[in-house]
PDB file of N, CA and C in Angstrom:
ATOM      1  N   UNK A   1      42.416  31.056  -1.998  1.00  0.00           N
ATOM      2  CA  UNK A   1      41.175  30.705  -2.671  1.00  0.00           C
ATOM      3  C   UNK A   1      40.004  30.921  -1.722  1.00  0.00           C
ATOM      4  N   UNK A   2      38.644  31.361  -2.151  1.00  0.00           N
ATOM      5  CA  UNK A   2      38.130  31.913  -1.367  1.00  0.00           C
ATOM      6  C   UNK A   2      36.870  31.233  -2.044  1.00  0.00           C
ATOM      7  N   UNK A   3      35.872  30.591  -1.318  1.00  0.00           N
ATOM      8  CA  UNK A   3      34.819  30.192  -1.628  1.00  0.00           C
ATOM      9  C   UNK A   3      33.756  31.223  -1.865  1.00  0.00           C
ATOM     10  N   UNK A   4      33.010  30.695  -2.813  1.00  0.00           N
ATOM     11  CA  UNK A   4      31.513  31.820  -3.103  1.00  0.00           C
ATOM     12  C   UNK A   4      30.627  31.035  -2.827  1.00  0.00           C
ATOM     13  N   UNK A   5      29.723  31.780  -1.778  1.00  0.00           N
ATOM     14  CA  UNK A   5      28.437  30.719  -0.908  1.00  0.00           C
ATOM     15  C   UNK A   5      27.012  31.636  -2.185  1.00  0.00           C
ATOM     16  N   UNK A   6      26.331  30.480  -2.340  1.00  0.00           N
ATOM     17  CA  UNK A   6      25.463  31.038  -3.369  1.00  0.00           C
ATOM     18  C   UNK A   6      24.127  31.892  -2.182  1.00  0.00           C
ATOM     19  N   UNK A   7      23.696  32.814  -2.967  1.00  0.00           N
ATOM     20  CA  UNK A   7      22.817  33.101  -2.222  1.00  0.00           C
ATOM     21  C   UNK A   7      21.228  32.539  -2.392  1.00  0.00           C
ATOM     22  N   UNK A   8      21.075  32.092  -3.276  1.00  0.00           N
ATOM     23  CA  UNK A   8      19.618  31.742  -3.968  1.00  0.00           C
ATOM     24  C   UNK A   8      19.719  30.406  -2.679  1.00  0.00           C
ATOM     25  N   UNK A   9      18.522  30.239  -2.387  1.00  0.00           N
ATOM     26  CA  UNK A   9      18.426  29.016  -1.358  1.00  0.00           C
ATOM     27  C   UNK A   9      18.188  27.607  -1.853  1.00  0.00           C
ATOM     28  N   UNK A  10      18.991  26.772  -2.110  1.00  0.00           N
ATOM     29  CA  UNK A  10      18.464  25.746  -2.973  1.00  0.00           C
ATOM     30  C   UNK A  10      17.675  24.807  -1.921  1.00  0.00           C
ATOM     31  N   UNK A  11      17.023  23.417  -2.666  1.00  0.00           N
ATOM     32  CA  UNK A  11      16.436  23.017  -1.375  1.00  0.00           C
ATOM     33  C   UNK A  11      17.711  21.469  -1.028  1.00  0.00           C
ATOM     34  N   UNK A  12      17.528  20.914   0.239  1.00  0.00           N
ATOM     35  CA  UNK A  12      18.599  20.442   0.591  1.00  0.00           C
ATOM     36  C   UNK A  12      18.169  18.988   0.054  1.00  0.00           C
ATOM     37  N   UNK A  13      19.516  18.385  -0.090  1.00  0.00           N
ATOM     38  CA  UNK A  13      19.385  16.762  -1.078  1.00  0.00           C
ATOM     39  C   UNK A  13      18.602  16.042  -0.420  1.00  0.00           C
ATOM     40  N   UNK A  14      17.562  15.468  -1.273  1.00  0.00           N
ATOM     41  CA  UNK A  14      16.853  13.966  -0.727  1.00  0.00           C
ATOM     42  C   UNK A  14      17.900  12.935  -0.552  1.00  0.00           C
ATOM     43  N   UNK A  15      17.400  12.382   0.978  1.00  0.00           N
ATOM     44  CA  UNK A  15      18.084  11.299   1.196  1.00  0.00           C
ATOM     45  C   UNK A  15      17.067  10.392   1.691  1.00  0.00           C
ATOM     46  N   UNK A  16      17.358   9.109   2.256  1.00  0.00           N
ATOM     47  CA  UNK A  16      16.421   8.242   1.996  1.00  0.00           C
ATOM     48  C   UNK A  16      15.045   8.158   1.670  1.00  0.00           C
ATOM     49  N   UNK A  17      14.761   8.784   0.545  1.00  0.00           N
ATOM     50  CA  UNK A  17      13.441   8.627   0.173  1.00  0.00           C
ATOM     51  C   UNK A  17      13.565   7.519  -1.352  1.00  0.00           C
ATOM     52  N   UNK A  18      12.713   6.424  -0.570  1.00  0.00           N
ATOM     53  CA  UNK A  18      12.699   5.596  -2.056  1.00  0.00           C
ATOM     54  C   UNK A  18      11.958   6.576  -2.951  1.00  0.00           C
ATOM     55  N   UNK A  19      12.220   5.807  -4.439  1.00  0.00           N
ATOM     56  CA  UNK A  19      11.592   6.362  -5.990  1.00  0.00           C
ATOM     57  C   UNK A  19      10.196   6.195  -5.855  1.00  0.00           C
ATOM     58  N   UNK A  20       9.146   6.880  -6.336  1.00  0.00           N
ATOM     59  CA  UNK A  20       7.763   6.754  -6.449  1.00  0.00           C
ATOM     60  C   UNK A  20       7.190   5.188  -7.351  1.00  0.00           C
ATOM     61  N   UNK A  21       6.473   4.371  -7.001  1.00  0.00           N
ATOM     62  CA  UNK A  21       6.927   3.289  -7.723  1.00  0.00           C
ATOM     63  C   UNK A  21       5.257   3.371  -8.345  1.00  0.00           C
ATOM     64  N   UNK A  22       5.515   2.805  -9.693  1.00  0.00           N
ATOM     65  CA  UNK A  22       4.055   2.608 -10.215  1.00  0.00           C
ATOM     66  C   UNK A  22       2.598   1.687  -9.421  1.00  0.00           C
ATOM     67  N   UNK A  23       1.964   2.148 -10.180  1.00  0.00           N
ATOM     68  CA  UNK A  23       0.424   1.548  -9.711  1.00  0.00           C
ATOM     69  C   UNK A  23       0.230   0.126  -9.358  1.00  0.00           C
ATOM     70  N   UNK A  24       1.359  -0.151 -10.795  1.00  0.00           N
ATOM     71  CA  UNK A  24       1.053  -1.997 -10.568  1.00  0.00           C
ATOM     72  C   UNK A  24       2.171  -3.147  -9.768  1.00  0.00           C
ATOM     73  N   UNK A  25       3.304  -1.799  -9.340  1.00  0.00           N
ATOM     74  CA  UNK A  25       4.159  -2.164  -8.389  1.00  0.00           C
ATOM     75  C   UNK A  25       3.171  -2.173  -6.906  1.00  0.00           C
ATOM     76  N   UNK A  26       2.377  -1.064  -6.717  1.00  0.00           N
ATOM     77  CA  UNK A  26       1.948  -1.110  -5.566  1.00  0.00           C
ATOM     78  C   UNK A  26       0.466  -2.256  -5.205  1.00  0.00           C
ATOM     79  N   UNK A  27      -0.116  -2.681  -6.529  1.00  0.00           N
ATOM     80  CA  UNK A  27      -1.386  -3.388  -6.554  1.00  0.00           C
ATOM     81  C   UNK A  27      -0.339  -4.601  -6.334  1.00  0.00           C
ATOM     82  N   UNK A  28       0.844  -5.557  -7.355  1.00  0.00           N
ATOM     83  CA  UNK A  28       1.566  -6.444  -6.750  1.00  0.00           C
ATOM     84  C   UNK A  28       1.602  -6.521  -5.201  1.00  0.00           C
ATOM     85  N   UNK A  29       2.375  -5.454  -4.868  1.00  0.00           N
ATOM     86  CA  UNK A  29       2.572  -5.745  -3.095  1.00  0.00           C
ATOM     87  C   UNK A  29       0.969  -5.894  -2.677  1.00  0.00           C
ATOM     88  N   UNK A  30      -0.296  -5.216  -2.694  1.00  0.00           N
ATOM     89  CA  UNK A  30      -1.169  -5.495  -2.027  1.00  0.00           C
ATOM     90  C   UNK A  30      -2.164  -6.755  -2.013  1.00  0.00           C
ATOM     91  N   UNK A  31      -1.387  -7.204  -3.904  1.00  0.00           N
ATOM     92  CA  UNK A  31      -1.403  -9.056  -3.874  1.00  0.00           C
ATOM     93  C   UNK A  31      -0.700 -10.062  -3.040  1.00  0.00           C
ATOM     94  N   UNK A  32       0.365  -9.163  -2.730  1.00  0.00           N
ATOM     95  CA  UNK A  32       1.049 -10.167  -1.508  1.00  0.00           C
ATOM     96  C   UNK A  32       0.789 -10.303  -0.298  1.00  0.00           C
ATOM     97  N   UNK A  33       0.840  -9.013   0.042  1.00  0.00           N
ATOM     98  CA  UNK A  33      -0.114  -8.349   1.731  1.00  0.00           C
ATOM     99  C   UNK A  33      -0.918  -9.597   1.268  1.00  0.00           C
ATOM    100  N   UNK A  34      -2.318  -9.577   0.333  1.00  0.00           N
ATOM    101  CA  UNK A  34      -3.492 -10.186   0.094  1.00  0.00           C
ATOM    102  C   UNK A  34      -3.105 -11.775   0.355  1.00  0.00           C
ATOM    103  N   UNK A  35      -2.477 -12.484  -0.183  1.00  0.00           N
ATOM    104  CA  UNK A  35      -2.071 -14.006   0.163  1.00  0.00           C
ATOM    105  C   UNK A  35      -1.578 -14.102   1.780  1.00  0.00           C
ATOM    106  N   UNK A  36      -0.986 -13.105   2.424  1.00  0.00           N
ATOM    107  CA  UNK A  36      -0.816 -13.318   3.317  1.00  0.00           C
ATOM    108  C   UNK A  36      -1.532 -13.376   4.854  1.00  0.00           C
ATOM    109  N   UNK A  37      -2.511 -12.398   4.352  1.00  0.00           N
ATOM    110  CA  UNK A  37      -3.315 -12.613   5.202  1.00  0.00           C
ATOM    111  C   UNK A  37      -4.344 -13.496   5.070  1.00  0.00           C
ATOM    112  N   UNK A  38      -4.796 -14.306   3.862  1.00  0.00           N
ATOM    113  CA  UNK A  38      -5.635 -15.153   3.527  1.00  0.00           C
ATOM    114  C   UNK A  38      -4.843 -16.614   4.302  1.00  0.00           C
ATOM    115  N   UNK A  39      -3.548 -16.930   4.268  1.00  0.00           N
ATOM    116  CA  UNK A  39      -2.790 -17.662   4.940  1.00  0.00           C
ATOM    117  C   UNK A  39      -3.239 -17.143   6.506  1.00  0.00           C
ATOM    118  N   UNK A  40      -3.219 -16.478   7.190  1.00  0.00           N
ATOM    119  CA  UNK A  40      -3.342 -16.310   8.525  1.00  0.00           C
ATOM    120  C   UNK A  40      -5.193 -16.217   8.645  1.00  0.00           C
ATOM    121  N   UNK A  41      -5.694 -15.790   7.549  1.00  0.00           N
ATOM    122  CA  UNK A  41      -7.467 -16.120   7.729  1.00  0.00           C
ATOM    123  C   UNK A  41      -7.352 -18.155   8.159  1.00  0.00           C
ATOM    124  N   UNK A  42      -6.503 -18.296   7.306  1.00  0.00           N
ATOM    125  CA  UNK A  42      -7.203 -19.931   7.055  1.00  0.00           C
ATOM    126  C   UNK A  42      -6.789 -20.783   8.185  1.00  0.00           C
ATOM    127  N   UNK A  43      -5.618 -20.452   9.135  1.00  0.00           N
ATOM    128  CA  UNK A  43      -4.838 -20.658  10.060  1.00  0.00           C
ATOM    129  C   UNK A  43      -5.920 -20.306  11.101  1.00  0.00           C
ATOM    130  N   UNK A  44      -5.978 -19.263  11.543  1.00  0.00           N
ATOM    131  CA  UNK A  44      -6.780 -18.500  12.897  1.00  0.00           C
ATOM    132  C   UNK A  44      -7.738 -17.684  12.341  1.00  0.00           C
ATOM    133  N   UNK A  45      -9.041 -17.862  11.883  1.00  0.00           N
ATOM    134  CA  UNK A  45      -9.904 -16.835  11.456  1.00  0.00           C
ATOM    135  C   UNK A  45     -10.396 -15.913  12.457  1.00  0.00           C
ATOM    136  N   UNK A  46     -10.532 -16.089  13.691  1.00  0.00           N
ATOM    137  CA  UNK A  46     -10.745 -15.379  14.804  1.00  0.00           C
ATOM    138  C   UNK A  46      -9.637 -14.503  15.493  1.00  0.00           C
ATOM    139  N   UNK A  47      -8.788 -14.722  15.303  1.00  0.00           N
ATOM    140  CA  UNK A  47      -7.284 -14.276  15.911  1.00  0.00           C
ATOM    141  C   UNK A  47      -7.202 -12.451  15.199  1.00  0.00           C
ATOM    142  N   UNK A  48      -7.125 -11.374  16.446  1.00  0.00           N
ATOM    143  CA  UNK A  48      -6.981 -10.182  15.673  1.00  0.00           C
ATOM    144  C   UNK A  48      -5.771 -10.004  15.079  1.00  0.00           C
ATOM    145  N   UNK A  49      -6.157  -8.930  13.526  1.00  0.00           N
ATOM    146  CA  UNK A  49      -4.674  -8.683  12.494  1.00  0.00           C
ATOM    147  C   UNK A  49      -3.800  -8.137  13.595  1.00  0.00           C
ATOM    148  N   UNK A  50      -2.300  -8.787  13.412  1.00  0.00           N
ATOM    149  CA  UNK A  50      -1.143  -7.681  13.533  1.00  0.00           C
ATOM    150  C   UNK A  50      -1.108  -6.296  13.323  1.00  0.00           C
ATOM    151  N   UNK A  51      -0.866  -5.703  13.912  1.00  0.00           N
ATOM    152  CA  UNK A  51      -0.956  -3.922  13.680  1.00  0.00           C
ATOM    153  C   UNK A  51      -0.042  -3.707  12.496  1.00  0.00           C
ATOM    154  N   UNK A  52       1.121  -4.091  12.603  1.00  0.00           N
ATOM    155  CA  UNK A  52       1.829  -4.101  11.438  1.00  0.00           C
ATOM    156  C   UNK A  52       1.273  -4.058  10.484  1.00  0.00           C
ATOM    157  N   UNK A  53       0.172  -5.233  10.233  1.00  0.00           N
ATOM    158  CA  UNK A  53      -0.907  -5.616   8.671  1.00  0.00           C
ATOM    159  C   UNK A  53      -1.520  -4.654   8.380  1.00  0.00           C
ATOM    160  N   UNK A  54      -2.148  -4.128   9.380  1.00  0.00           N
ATOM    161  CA  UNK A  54      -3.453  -3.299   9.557  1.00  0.00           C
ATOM    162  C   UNK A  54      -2.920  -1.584   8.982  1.00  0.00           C
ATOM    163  N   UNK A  55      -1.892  -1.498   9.375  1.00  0.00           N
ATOM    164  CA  UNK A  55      -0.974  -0.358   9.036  1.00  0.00           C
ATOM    165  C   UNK A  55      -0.497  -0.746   7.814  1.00  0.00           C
ATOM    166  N   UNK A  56       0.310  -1.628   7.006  1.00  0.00           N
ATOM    167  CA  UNK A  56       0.777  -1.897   5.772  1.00  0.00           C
ATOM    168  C   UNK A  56      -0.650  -1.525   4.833  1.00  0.00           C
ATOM    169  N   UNK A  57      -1.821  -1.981   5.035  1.00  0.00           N
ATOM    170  CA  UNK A  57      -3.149  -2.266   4.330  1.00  0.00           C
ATOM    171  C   UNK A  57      -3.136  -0.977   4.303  1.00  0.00           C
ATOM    172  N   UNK A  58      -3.403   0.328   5.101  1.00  0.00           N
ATOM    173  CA  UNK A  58      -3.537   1.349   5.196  1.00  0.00           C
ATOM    174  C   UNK A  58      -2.504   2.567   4.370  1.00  0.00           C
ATOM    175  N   UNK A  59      -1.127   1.860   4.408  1.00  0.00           N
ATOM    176  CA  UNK A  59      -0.517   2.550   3.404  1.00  0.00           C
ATOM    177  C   UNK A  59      -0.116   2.449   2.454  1.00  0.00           C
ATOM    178  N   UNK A  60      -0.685   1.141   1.973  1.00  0.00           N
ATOM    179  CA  UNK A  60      -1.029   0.798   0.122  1.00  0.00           C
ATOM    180  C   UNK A  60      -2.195   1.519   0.206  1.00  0.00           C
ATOM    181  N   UNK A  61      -3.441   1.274   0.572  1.00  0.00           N
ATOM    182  CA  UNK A  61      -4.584   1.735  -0.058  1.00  0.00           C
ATOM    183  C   UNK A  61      -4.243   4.024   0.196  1.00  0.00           C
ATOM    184  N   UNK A  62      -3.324   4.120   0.610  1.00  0.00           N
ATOM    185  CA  UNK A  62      -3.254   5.177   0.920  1.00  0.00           C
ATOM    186  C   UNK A  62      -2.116   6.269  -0.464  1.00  0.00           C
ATOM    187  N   UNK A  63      -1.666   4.738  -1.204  1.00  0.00           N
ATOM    188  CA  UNK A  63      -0.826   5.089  -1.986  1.00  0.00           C
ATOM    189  C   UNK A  63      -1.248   5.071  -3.128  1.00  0.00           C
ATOM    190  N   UNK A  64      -2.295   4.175  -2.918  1.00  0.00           N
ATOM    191  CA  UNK A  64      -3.623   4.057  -4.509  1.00  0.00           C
ATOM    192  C   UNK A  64      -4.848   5.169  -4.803  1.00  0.00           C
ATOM    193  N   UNK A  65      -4.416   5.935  -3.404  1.00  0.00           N
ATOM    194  CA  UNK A  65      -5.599   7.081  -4.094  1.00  0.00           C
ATOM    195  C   UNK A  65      -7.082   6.739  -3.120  1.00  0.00           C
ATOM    196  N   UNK A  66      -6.896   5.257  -2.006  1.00  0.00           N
ATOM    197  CA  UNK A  66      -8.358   4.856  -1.885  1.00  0.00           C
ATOM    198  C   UNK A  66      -8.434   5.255  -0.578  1.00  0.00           C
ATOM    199  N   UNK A  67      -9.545   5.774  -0.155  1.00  0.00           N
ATOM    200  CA  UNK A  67      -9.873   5.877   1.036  1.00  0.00           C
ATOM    201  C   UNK A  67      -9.799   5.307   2.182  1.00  0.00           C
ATOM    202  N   UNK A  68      -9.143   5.583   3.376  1.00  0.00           N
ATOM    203  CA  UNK A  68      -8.654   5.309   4.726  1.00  0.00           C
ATOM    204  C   UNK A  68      -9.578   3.756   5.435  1.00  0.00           C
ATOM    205  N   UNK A  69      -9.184   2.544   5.035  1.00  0.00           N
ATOM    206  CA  UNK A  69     -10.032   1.446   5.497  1.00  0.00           C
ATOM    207  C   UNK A  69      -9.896   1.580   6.860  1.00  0.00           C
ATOM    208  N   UNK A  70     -11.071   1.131   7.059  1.00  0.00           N
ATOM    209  CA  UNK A  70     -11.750   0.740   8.950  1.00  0.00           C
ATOM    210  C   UNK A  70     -10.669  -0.043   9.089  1.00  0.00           C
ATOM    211  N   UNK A  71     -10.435  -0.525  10.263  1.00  0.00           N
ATOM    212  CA  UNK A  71      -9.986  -1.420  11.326  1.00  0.00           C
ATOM    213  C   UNK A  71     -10.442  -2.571  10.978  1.00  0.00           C
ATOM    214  N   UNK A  72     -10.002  -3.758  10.773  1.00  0.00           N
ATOM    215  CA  UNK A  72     -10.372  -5.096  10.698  1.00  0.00           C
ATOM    216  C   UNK A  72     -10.575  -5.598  12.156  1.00  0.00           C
ATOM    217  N   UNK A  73     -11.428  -6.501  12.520  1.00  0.00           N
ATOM    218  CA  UNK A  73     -11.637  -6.951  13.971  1.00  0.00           C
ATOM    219  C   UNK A  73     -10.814  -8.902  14.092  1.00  0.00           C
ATOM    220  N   UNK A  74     -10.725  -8.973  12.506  1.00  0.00           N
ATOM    221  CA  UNK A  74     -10.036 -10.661  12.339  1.00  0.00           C
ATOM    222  C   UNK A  74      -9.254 -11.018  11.152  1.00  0.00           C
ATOM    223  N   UNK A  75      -8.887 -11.809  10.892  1.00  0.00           N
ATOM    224  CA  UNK A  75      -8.088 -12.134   9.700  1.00  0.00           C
ATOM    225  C   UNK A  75      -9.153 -11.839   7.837  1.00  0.00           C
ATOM    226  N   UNK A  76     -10.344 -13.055   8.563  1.00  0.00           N
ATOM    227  CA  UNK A  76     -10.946 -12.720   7.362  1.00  0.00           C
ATOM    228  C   UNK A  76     -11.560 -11.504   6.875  1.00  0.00           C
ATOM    229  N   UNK A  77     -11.790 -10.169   7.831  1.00  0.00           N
ATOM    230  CA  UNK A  77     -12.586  -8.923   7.826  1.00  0.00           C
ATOM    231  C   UNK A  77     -11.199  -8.127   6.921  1.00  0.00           C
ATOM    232  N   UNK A  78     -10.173  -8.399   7.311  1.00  0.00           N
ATOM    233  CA  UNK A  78      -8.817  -7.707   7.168  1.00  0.00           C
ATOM    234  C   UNK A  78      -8.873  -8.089   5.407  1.00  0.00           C
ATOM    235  N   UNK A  79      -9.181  -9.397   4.771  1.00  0.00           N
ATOM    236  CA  UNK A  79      -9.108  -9.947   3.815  1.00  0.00           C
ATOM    237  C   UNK A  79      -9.498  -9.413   2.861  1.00  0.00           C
ATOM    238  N   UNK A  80     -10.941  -9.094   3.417  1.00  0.00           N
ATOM    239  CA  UNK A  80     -12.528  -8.472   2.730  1.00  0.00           C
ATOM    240  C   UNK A  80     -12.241  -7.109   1.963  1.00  0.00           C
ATOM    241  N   UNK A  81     -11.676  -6.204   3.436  1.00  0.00           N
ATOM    242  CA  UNK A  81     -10.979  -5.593   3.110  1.00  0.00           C
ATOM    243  C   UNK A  81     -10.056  -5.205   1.822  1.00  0.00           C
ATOM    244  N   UNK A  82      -8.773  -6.245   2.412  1.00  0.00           N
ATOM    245  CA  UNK A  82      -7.831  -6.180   1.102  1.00  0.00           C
ATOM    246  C   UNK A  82      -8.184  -6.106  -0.394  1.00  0.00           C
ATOM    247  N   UNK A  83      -9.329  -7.275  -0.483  1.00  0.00           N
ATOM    248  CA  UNK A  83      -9.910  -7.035  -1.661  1.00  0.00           C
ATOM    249  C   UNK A  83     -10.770  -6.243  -2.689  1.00  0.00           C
ATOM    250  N   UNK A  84     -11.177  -5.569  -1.128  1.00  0.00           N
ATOM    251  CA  UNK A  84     -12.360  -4.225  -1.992  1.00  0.00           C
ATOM    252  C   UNK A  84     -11.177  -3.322  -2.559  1.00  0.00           C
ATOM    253  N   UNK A  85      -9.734  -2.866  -1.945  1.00  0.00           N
ATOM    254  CA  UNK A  85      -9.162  -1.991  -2.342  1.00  0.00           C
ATOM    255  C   UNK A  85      -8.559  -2.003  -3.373  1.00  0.00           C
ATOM    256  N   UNK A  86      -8.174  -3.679  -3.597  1.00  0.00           N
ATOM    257  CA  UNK A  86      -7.407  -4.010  -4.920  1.00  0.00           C
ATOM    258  C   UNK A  86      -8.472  -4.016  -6.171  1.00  0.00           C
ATOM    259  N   UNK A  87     -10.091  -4.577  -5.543  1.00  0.00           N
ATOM    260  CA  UNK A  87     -11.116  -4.479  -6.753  1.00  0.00           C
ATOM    261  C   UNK A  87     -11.315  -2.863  -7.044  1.00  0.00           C
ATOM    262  N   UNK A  88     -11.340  -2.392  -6.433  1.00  0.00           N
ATOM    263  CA  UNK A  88     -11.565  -0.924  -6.516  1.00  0.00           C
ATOM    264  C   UNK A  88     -10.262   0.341  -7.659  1.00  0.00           C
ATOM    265  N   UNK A  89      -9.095  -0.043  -7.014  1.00  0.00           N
ATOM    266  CA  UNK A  89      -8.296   0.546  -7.459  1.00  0.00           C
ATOM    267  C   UNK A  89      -7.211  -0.539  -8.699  1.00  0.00           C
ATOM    268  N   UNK A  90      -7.794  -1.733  -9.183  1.00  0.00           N
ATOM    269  CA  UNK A  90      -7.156  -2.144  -9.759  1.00  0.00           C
ATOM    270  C   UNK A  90      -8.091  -2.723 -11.361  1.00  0.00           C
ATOM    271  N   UNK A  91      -9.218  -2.558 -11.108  1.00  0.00           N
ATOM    272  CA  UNK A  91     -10.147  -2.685 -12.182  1.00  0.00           C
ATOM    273  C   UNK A  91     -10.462  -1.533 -12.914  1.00  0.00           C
ATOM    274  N   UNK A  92      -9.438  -0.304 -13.105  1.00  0.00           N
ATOM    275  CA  UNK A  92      -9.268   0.171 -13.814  1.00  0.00           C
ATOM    276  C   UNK A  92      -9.053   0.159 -15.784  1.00  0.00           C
ATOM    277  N   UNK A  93      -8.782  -1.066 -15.750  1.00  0.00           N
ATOM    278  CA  UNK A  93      -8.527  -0.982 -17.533  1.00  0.00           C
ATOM    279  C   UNK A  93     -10.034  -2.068 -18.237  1.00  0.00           C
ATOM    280  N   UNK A  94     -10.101  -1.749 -18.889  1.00  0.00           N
ATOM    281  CA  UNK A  94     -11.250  -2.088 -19.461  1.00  0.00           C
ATOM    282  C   UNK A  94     -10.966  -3.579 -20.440  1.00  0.00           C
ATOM    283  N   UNK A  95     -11.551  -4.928 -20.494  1.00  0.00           N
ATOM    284  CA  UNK A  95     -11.176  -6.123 -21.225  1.00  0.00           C
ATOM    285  C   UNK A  95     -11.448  -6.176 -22.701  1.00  0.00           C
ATOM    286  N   UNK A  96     -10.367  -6.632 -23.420  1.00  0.00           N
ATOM    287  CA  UNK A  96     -10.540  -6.282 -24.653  1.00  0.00           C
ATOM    288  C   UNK A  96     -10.677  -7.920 -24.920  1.00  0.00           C
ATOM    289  N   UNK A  97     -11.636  -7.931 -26.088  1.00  0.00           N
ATOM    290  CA  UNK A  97     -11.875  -9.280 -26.610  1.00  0.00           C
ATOM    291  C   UNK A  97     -11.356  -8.933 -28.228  1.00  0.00           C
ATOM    292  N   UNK A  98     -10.477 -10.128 -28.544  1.00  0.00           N
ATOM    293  CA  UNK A  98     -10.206 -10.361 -29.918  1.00  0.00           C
ATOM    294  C   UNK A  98     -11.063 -11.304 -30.803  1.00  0.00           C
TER     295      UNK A  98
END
């Protein structure tokens, strides 16, 4: 038995790449990011963000389409932050009154 190697080049299997997750999967997480750093605003308002944060913030708002946020210098700047991106990219649908 003799194997046949295809010639057409296919492309090679994705492997760990999570699924693309919706808009309001990613606005959730940046509600959580968001409580969490409001917990560390209220704790140490002066104390600089974790890089970790500062980087997480950066690749939600990076996954919403919004432009590359500055550097936070404290908890509450980091906050301010969080919120312009979620007001920005999450006030998308328009309120319907019955």
């Amino acid at each position: 038995m003799s194997r046949q190697i295809s010639t057409a080049a296919s492309p090679p299997p994705r492997r760990n790449q999570p699924a693309p997750r919706t808009r309001e999967q990613v606005l959730a997480e940046l509600r959580g990011l968001g409580g969490l750093v409001l917990e560390q605003a209220l704790l140490d308002s002066t104390t600089r963000p974790l890089k970790s944060l500062l980087e997480w913030t950066e690749r939600l708002a990076k996954e919403l389409g919004e432009p590359r946020p500055g550097r936070a210098s404290n908890y509450p700047e980091l906050l301010r932050v969080i919120v312009a991106i979620s007001r920005r990219a999450g006030n998308t649908q328009t309120l319907k009154i019955a």
